[in-house]
C-alpha atoms as a PDB file:
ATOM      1  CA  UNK A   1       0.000   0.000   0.000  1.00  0.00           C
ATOM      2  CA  UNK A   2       1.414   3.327  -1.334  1.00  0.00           C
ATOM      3  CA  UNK A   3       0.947   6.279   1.321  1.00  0.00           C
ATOM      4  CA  UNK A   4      -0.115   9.121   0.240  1.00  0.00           C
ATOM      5  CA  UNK A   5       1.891  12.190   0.293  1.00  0.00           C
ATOM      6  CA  UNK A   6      -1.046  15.002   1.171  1.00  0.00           C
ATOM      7  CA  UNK A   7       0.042  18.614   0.239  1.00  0.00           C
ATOM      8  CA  UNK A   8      -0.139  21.481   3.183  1.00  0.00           C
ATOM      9  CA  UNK A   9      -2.700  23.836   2.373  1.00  0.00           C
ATOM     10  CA  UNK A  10      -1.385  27.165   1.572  1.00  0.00           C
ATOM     11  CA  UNK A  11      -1.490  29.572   3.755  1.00  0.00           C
ATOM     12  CA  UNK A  12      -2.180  33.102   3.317  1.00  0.00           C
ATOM     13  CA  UNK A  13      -0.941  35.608   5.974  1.00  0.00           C
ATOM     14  CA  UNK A  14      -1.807  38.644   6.467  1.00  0.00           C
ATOM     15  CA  UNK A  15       1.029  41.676   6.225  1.00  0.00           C
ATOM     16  CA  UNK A  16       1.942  42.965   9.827  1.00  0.00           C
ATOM     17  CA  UNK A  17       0.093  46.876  10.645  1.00  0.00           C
ATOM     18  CA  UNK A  18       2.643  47.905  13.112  1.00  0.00           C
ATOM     19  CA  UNK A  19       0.704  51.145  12.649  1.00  0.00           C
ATOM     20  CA  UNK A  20      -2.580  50.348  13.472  1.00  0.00           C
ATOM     21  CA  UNK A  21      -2.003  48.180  16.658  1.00  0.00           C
ATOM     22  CA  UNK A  22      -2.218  50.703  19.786  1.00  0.00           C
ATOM     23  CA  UNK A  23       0.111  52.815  21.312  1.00  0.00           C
ATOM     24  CA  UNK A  24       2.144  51.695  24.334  1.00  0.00           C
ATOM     25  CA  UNK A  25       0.001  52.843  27.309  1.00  0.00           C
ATOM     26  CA  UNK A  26      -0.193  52.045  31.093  1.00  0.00           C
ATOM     27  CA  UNK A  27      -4.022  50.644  31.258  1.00  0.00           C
ATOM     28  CA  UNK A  28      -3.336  47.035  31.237  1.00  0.00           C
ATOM     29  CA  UNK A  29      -1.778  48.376  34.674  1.00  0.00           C
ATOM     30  CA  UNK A  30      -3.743  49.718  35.675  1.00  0.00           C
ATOM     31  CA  UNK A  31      -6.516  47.285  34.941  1.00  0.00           C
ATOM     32  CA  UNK A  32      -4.218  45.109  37.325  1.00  0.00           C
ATOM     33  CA  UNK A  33      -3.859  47.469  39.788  1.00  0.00           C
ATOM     34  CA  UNK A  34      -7.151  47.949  40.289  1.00  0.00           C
ATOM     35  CA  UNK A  35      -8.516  44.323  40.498  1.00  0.00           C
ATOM     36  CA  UNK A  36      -5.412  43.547  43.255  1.00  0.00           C
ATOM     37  CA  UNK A  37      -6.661  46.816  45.355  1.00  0.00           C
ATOM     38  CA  UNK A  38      -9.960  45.211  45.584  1.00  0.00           C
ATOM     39  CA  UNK A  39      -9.109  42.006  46.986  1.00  0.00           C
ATOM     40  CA  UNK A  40      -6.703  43.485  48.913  1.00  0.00           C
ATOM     41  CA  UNK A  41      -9.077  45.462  50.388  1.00  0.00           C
ATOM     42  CA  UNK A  42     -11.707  42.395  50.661  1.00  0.00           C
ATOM     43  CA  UNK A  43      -8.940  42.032  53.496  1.00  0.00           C
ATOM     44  CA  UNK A  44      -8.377  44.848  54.583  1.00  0.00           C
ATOM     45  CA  UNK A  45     -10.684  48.304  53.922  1.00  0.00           C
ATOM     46  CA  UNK A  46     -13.950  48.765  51.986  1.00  0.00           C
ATOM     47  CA  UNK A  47     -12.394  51.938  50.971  1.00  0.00           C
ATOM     48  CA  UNK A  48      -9.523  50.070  49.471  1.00  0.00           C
ATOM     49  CA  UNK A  49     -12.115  47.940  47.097  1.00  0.00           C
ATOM     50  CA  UNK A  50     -13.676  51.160  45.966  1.00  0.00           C
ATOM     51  CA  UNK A  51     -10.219  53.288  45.566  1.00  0.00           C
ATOM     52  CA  UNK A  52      -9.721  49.422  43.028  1.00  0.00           C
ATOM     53  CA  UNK A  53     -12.768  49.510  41.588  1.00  0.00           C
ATOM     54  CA  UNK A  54     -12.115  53.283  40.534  1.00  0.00           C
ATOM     55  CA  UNK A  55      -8.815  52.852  38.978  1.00  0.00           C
ATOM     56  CA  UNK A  56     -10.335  49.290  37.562  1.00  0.00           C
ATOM     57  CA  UNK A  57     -12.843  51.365  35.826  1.00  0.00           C
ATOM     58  CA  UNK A  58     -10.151  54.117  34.914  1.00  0.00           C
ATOM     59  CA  UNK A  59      -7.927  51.642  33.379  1.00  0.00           C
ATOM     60  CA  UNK A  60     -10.506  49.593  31.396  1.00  0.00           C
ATOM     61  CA  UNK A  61     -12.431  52.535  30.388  1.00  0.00           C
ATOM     62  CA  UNK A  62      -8.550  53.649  29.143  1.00  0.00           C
ATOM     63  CA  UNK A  63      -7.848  50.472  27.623  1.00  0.00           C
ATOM     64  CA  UNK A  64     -11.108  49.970  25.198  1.00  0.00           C
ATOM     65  CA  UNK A  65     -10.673  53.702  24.583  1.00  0.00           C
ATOM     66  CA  UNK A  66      -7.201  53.445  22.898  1.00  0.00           C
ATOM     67  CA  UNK A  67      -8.275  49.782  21.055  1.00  0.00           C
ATOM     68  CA  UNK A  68     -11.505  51.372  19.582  1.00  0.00           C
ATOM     69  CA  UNK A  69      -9.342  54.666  18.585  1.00  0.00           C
ATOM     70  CA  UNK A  70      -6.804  52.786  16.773  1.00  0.00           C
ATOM     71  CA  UNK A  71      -9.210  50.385  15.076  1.00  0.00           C
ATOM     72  CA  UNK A  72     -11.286  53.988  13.872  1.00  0.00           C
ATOM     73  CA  UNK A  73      -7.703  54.590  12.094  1.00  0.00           C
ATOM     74  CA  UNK A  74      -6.634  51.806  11.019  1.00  0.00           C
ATOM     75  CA  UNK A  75     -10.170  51.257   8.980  1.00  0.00           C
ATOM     76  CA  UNK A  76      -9.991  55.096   8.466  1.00  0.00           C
ATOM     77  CA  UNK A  77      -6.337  54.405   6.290  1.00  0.00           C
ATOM     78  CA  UNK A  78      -8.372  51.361   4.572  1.00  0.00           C
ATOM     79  CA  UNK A  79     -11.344  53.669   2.632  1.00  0.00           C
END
């Protein structure tokens, strides 16, 4: 019995956008921040948690910010 020899399926990839991924920023740090200052005040101090949850919010609301801003230009370069 011969075996087969199957072909790899090519594989298109897509060219790197170094320009349309997102600037550097600190909200993933703050994100992190933010969720440890919760539980840490879960331990500690209900006004830790809510000091957390603020700069959780801060952070995240930082975060999708700068995503949705650099998707806006990278689809902004495409039209």
């Amino acid at each position: 019995m011969e075996q087969e020899i199957l072909d790899e399926p090519t594989v298109q990839r897509a060219e790197p956008h170094p320009d349309a991924a997102p600037k550097p920023s600190y909200a993933p740090f703050l994100v992190a921040l933010g969720i440890t200052m919760v539980f840490w005040g879960l331990a500690t101090s209900p006004v830790m948690s809510a000091g957390g949850f603020a700069v959780f919010a801060w952070g995240l609301w930082s975060w999708i910010r700068d995503i949705a801003q650099a998707w806006r230009n990278s689809h902004a370069r495409e039209s």
